[in-house]
Protein backbone atom coordinates (compact mmCIF):
# COMPACT_ATOMS: atom_id res chain seq x y z
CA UNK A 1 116.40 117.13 -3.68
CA UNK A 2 116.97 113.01 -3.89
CA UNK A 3 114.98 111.66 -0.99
CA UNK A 4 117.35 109.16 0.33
CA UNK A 5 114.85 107.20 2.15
CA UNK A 6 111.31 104.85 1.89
CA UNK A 7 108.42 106.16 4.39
CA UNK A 8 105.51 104.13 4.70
CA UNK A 9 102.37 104.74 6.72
CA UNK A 10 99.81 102.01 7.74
CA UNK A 11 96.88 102.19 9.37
CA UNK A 12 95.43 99.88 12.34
CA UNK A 13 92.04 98.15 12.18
CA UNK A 14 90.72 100.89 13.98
CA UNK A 15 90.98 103.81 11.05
CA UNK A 16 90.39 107.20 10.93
CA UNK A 17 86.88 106.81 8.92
CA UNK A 18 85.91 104.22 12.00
CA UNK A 19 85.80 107.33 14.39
CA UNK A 20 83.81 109.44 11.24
CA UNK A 21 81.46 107.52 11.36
CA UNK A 22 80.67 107.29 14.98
CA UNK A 23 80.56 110.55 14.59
CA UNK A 24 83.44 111.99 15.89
CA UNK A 25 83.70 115.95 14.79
CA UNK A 26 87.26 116.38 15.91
CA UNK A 27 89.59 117.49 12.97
CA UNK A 28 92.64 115.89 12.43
CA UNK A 29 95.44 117.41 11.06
CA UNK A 30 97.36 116.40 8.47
CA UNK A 31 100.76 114.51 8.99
CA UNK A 32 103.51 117.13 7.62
CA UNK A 33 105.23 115.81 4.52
CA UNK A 34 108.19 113.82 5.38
CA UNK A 35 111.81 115.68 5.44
CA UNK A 36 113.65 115.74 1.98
CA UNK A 37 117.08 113.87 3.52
CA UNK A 38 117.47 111.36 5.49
CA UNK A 39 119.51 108.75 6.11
CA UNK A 40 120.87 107.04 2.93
CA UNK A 41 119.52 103.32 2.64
CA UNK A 42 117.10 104.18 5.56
CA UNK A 43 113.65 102.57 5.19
CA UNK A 44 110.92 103.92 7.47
CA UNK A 45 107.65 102.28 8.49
CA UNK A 46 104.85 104.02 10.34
CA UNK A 47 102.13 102.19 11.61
CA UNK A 48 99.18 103.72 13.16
CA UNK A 49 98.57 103.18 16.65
CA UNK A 50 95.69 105.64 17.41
CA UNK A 51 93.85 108.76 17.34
CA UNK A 52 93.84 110.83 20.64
CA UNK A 53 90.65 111.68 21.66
CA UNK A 54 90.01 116.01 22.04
CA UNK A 55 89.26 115.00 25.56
CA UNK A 56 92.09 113.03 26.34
CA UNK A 57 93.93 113.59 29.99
CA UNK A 58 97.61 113.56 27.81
CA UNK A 59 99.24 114.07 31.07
CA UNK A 60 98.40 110.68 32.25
CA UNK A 61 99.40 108.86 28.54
CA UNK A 62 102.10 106.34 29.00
CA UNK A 63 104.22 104.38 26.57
CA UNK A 64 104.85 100.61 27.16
CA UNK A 65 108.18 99.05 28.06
CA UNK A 66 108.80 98.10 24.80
CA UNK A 67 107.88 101.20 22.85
CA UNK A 68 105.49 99.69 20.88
CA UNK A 69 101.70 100.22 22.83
CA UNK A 70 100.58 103.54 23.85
CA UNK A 71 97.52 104.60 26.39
CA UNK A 72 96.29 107.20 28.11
CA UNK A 73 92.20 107.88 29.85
CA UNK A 74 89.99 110.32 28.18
CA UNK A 75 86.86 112.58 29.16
CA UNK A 76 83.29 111.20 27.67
CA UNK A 77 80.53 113.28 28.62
CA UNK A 78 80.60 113.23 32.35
CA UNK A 79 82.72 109.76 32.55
CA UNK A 80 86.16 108.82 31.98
CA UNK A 81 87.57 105.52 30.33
CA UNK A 82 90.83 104.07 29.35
CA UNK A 83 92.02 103.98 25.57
CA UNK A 84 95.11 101.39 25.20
CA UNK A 85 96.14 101.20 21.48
CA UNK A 86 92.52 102.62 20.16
CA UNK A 87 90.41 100.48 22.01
CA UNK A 88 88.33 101.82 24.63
CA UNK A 89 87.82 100.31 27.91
CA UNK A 90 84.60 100.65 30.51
CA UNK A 91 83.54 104.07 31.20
CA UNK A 92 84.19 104.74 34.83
CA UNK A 93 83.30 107.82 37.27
CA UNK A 94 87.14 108.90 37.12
CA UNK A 95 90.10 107.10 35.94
CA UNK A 96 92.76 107.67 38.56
CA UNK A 97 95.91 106.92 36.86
CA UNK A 98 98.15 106.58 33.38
CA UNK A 99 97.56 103.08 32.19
CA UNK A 100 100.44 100.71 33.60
CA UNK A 101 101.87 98.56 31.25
CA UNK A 102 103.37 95.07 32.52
CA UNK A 103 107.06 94.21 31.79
CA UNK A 104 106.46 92.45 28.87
CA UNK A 105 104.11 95.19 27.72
CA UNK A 106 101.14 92.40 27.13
CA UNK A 107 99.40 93.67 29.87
CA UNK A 108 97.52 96.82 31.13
CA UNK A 109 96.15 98.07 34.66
CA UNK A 110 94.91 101.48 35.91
CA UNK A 111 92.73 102.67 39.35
CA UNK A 112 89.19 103.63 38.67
CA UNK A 113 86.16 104.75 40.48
CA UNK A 114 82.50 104.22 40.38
CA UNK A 115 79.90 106.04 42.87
CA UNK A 116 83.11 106.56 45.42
CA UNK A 117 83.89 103.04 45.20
CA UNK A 118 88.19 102.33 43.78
CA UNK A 119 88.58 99.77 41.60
CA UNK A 120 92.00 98.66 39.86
CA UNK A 121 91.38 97.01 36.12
CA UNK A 122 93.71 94.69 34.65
CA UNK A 123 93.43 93.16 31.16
CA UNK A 124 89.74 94.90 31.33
CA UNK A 125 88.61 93.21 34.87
CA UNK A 126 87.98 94.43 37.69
CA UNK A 127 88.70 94.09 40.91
CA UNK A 128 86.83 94.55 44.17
CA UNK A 129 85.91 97.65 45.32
CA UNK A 130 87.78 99.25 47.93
CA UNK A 131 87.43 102.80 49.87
CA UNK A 132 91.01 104.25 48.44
CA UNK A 133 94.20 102.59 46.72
CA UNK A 134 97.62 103.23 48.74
CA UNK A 135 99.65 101.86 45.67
CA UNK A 136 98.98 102.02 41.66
CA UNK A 137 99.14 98.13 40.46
CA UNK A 138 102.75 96.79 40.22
CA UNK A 139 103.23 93.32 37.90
CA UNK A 140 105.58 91.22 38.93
CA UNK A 141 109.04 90.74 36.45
CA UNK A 142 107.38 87.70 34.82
CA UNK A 143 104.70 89.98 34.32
CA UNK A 144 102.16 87.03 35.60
CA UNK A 145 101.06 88.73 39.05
CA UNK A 146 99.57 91.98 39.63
CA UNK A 147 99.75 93.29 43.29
CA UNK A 148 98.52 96.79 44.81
CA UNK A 149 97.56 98.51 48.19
CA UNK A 150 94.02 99.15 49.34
CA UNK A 151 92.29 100.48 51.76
CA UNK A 152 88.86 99.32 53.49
CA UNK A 153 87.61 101.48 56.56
CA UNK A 154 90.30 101.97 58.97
CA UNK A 155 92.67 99.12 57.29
CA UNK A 156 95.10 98.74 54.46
CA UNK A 157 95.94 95.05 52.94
CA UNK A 158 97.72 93.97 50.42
CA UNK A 159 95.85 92.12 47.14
CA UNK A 160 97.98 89.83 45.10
CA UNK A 161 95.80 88.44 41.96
CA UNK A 162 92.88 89.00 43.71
CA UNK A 163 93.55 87.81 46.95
CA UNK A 164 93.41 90.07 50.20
CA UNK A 165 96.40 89.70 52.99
CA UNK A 166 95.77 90.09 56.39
CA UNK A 167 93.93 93.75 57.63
CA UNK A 168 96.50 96.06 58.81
CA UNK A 169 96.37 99.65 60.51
CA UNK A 170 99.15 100.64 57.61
CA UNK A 171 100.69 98.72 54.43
CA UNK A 172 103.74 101.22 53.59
CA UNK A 173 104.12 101.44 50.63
CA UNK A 174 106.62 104.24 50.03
CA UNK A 175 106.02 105.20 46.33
CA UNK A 176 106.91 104.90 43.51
CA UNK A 177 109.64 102.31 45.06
CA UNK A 178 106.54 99.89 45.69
CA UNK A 179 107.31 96.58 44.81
CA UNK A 180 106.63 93.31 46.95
CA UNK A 181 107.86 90.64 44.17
CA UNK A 182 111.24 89.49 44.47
CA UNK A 183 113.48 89.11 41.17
CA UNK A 184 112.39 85.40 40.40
CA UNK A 185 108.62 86.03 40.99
CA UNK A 186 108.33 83.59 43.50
CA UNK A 187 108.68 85.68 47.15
CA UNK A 188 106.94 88.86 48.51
CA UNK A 189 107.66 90.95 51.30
CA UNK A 190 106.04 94.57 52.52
CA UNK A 191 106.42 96.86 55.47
CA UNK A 192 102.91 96.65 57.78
CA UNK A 193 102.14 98.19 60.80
CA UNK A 194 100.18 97.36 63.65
CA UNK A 195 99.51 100.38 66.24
CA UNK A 196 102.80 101.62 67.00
CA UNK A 197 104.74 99.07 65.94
CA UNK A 198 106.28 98.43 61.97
CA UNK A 199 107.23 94.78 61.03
CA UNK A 200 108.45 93.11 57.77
CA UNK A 201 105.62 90.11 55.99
CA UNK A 202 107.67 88.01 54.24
CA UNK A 203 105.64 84.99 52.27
CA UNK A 204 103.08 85.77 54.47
CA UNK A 205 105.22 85.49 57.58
CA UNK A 206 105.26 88.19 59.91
CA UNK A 207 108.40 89.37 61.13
CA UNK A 208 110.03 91.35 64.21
CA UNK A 209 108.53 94.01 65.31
CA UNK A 210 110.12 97.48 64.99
CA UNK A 211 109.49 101.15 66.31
CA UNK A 212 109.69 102.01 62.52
CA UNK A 213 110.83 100.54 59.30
CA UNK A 214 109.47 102.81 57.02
CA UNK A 215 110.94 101.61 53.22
CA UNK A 216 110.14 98.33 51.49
CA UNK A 217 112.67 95.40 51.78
CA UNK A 218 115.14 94.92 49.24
CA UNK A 219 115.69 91.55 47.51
CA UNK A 220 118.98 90.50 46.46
CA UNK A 221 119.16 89.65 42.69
CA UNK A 222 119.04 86.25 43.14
CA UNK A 223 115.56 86.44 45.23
CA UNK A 224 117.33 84.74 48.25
CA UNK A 225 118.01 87.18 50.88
CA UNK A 226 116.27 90.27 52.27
CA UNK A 227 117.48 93.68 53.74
CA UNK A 228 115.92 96.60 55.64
CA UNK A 229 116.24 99.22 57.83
CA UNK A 230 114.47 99.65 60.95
CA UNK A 231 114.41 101.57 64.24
CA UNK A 232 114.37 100.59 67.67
CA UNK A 233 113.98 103.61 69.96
CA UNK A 234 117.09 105.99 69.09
CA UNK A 235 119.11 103.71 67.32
CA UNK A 236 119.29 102.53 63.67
CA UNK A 237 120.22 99.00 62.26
CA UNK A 238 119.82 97.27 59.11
CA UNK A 239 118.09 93.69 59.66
CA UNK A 240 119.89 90.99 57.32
CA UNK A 241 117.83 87.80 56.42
CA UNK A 242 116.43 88.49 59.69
CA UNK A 243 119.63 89.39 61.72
CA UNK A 244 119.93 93.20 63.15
CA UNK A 245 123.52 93.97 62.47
CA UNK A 246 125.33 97.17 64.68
CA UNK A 247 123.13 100.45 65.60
CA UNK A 248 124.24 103.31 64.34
CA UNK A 249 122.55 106.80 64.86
CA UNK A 250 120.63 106.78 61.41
CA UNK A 251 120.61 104.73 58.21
CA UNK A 252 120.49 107.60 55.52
CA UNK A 253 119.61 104.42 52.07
CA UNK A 254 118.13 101.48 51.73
CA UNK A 255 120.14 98.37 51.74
CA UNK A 256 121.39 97.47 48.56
CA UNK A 257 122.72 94.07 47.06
CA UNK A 258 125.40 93.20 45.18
CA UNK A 259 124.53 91.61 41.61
CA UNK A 260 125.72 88.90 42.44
CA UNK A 261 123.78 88.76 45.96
CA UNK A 262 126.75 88.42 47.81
CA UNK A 263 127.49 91.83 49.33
CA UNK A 264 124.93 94.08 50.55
CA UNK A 265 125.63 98.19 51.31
CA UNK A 266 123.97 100.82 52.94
CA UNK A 267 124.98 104.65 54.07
CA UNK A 268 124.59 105.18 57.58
CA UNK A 269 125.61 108.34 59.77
CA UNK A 270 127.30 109.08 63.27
CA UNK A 271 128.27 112.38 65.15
CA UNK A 272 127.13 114.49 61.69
CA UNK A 273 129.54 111.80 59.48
CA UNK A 274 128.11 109.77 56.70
CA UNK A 275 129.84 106.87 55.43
CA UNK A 276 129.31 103.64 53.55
CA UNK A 277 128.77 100.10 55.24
CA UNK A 278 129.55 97.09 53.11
CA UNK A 279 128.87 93.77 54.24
CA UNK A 280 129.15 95.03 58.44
CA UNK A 281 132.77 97.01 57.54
CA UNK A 282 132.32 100.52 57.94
CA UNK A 283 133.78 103.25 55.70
CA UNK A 284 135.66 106.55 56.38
CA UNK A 285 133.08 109.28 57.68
CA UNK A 286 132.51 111.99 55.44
CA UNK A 287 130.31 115.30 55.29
CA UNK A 288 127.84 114.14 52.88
CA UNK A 289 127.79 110.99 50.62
CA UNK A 290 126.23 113.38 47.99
CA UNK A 291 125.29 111.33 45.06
CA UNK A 292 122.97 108.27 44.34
CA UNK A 293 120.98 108.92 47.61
CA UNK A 294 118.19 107.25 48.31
CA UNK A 295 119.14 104.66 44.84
CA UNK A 296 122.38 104.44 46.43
CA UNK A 297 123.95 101.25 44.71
CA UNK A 298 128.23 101.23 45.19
CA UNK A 299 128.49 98.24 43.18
CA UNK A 300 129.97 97.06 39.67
CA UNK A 301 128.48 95.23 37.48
CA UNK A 302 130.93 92.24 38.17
CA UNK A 303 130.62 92.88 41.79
CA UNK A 304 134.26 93.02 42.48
CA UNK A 305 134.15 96.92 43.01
CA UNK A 306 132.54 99.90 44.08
CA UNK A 307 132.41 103.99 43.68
CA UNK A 308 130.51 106.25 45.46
CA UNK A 309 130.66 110.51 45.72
CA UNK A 310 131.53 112.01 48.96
CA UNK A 311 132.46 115.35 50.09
CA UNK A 312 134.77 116.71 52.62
CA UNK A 313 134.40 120.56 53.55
CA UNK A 314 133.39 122.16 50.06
CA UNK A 315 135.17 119.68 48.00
CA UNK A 316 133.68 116.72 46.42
CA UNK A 317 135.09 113.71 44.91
CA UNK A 318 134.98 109.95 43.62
CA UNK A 319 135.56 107.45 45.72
CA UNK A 320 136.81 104.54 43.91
CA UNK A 321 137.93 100.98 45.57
CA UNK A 322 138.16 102.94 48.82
CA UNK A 323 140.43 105.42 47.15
CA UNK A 324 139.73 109.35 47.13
CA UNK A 325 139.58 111.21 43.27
CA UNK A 326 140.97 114.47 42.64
CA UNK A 327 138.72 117.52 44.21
CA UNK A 328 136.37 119.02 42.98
CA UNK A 329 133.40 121.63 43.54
CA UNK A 330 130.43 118.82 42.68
CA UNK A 331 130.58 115.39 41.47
CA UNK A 332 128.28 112.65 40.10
CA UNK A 333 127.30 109.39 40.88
CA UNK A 334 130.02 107.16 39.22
CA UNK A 335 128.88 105.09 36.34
CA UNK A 336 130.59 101.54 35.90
CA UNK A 337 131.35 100.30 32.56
CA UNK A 338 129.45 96.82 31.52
CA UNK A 339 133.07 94.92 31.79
CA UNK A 340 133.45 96.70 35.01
CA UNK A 341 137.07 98.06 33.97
CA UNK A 342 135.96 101.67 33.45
CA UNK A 343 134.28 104.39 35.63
CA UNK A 344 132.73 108.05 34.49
CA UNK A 345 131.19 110.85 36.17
CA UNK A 346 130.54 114.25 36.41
CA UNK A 347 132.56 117.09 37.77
CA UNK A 348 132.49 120.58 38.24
CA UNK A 349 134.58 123.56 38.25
CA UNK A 350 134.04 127.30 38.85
CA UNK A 351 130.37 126.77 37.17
CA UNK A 352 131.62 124.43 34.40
CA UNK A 353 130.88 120.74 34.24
CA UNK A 354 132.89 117.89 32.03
CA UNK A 355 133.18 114.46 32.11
CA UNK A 356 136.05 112.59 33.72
CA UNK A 357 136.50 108.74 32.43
CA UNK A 358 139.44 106.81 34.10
CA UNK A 359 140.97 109.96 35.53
CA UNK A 360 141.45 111.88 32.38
CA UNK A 361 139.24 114.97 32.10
CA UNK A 362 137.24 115.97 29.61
CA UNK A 363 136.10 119.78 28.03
CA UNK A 364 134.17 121.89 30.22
CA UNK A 365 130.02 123.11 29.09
CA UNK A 366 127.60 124.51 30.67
CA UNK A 367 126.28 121.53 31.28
CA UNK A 368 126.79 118.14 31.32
CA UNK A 369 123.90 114.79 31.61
CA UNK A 370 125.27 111.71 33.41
CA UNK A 371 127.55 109.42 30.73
CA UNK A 372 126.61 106.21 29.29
CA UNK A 373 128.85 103.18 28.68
CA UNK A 374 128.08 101.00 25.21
CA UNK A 375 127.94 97.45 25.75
CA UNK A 376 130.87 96.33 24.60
CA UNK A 377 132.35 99.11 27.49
CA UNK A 378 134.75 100.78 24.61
CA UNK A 379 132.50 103.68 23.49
CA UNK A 380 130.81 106.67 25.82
CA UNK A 381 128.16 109.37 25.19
CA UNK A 382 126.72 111.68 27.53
CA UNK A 383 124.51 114.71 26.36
CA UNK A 384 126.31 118.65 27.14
CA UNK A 385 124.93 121.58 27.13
CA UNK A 386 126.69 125.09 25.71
CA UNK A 387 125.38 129.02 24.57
CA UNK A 388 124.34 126.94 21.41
CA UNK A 389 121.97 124.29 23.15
CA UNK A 390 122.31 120.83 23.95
CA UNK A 391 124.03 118.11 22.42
CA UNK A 392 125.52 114.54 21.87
CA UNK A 393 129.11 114.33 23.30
CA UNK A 394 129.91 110.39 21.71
CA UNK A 395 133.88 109.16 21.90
CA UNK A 396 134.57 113.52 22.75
CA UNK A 397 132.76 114.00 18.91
CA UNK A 398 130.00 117.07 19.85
CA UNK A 399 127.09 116.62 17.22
CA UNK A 400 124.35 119.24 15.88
CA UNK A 401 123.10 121.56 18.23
CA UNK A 402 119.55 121.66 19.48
CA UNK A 403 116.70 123.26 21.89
CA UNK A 404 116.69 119.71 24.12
CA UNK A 405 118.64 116.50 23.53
CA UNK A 406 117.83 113.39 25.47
CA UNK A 407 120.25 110.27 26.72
CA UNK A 408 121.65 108.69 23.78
CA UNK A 409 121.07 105.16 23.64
CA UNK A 410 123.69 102.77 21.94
CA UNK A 411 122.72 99.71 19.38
CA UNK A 412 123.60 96.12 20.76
CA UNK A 413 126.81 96.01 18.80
CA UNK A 414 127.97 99.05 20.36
CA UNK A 415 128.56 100.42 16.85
CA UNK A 416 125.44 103.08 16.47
CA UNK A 417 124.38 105.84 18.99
CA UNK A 418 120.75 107.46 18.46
CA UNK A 419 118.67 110.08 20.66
CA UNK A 420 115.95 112.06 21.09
CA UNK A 421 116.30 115.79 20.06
CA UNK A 422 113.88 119.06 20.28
CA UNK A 423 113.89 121.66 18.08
CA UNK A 424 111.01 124.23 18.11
CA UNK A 425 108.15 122.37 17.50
CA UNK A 426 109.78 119.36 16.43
CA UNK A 427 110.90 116.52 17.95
CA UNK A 428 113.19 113.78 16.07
CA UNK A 429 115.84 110.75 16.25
CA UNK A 430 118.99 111.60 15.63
CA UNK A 431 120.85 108.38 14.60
CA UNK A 432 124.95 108.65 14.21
CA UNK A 433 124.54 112.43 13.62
CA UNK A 434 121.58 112.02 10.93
CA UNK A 435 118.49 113.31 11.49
CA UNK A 436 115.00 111.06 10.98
CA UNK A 437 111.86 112.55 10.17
CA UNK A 438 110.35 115.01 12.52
CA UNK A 439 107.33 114.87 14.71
CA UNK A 440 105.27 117.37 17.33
CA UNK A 441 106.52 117.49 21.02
CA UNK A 442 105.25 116.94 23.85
CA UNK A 443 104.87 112.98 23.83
CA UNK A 444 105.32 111.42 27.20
CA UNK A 445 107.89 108.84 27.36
CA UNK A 446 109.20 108.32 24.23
CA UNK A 447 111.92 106.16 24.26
CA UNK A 448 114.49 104.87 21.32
CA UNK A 449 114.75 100.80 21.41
CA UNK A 450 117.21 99.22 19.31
CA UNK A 451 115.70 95.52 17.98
CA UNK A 452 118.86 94.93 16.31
CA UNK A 453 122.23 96.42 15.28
CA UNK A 454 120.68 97.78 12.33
CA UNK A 455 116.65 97.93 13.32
CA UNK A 456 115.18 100.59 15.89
CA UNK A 457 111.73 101.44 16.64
CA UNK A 458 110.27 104.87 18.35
CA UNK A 459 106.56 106.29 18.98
CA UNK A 460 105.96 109.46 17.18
CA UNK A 461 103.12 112.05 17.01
CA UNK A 462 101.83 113.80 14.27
CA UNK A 463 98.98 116.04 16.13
CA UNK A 464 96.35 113.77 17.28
CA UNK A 465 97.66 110.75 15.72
CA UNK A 466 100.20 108.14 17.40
CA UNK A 467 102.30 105.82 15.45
CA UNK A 468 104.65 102.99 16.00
CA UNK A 469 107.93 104.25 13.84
CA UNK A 470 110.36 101.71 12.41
CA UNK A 471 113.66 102.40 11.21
CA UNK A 472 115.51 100.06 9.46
CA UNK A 473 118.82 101.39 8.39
CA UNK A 474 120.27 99.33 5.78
């Protein structure tokens, strides 16, 4: 057969014959020959990123945000260290964690111990040693800060860039929802607690104490305002930049804001009924708000709407606007469209499951994944599941069947849909129904990112090798 395709594979400085000659005895296998069809015009690069070590802990290998840096700690002798992209870090008693990989990807942390001391390492320093960690190391969106929990004796502070907070008897932390930074980097708040009492520290600024508080604050988008939950004997409130708005008998999510920091909502329940509170105006009381909880987050994108799933009795249904959906046995969480015009979910029937998009209902599977808008709101794909396997559902087009398919992902012109798929021992991209080359399972967050309409990049693994895959599809 015509291979319709160009597959390239480059090595990193740190080749294959580099770990021969330090005398490395594991065997590497061969990459498998590349597939005879492809996509026509396609032009594949694969660069190498680095060998896995025989020892490595592959449960605790991570992929950065961008797709392009892979990690993961390894075994050596009766040590452990930290390989990020080939290169080794310090050898360490234990390394307690997957290597955590800022959001621009530049940077790397991780919690390790020497001689029962906890240390967290960032870009290869480290800091202090402390008696446990309560947190793993978050980075703040500008990817500048680096913040975590630790504890020393009978007290837990916080320790932004190096710097210790104030001793408390508890720093909740609540993870993995940990996150003190607020949106524009400049703010931090945390839940502390001082013997029996829980209290908000925002910018360093303690706040009112509570009998409990329990999650995080939220930050609204625009880093201005703050929002929790807290408890004062039997009742529930959520406190507002400060304010306590009305008790109720239990606050059942965390506040949420509006994107455009305006509104804030929260699901709160009385007398066995939940319903949803937006901006202080409470909601009809339902038996369950049954989707979304605890991310709850009613909101559009434009902020000019919401949807939530309820359920009355054994029905459940969409709430749209403040207007009940058609019944049915389960529902989704409702998924806006970018432009904020559209709105998808999942329903079920007598053990079936379809989509339903504006009202209109779609064929019933097995199984059906949440959908996914593309950007430009006109397009929608959702992954279903039949006798046959899983799938790609895109415009109500199935494609190929396979063991495992995973959420498609749409190109920034909205005109090209690509996923993950499993088949036996093989896991490719699919892109617009045509299959890339394949490579072996297993690999922990792989993800598909589109650098342009017509440019996408992947990790792939051919046994103990890692490479950085680029598509370019003509």
């Amino acid at each position: 057969m015509t291979r319709l395709y160009r597959i390239l594979r480059l090595p990193i400085v740190i080749s294959l014959l580099a770990f021969v000659l330090a005398g490395c005895a594991q065997s590497t296998p061969a990459p498998p020959p590349p597939p005879e069809s492809t996509g026509p015009g396609w032009e594949i690069t694969e660069t190498l990123i680095t060998e896995i070590d025989m020892h490595a802990v592959y449960s605790l290998s991570a992929v950065s945000p961008d797709g392009r840096r892979f990690g993961y700690p390894t075994e050596v002798g009766p040590k452990m260290l930290m390989v990020v992209d080939g290169q080794k870090g310090k050898e360490f008693t234990a390394v307690w964690s997957q290597p955590i990989f800022s959001p621009d990807s530049q940077r790397v942390g991780y919690i390790a111990e020497t001689d029962g001391k906890y240390f967290v390492v960032v870009d290869g320093l480290e800091s202090s040693g402390y008696d446990y960690f309560r947190s793993l190391p978050v980075f703040s969106p500008d990817s500048r800060q680096v913040a975590f929990v630790a504890e020393l004796g009978d007290s837990q502070l916080m320790v932004v860039d190096g710097t210790e907070g104030k001793r408390y008897d508890k720093v909740i932390t609540r993870f993995p929802l940990f996150n003190p930074f607020s949106p524009d980097n400049r703010r931090f708040a945390y839940t502390a607690q001082f013997g029996d009492k829980q209290f908000i520290v925002l910018d360093g600024v303690e706040g009112e104490r509570y009998d409990f508080i329990g999650e995080p604050p939220t930050f609204s988008p625009d880093s201005q305002r703050t929002a929790h939950a807290a408890r004062v004997a039997d009742e529930w409130l959520v406190v507002l930049d400060g304010v306590a708005g009305s008790p109720h008998q239990f606050v059942v999510s965390p506040p949420i804001f509006s994107p455009d920091s305006r509104q804030m909502a929260y699901v709160a329940k009385e007398d066995g009924r939940k319903f949803v509170v937006i901006d202080g105006a409470e909601g009809k009381g339902y038996d369950d708000i049954t989707a979304g909880i605890p991310l709850f987050n009613p909101f559009s994108p434009d902020s000019r709407r919401f949807a939530y799933a309820a359920r009355l009795g054994d029905a459940e249904f969409a709430v749209v606007d403040g207007v009940e959906g058609k019944r049915h046995d389960s529902v989704s969480l409702p998924v806006f469209s970018p432009d904020s015009r559209r709105i998808a979910y999942v329903a079920e029937e007598n053990g079936r499951k379809f989509i339903v998009i504006d009202g209109t209902e779609g064929k019933r599977y097995d199984d059906v994944y949440p959908p996914l808008f593309s950007p430009d709101s006109r397009r929608l794909a959702y992954i279903a599941q039949d006798a046959g396997g899983q799938f790609v559902v895109v415009d109500g087009q199935e494609g190929e069947r396979y063991e495992a398919a995973k959420t498609p992902v749409f190109s920034p012109d909205s005109q090209r849909v690509a996923h993950v798929a499993k088949d036996g021992l093989r896991q490719l991209i699919v892109i617009d129904g045509v299959e890339g080359p394949p490579y072996d399972t297993s690999l922990s967050g792989i993800n598909i990112i589109f650098d342009s309409p017509d440019s996408l990049h992947h990790i792939g693994r051919f046994g103990y090798l890692i490479y950085l895959v680029q598509i370019e599809l003509g």
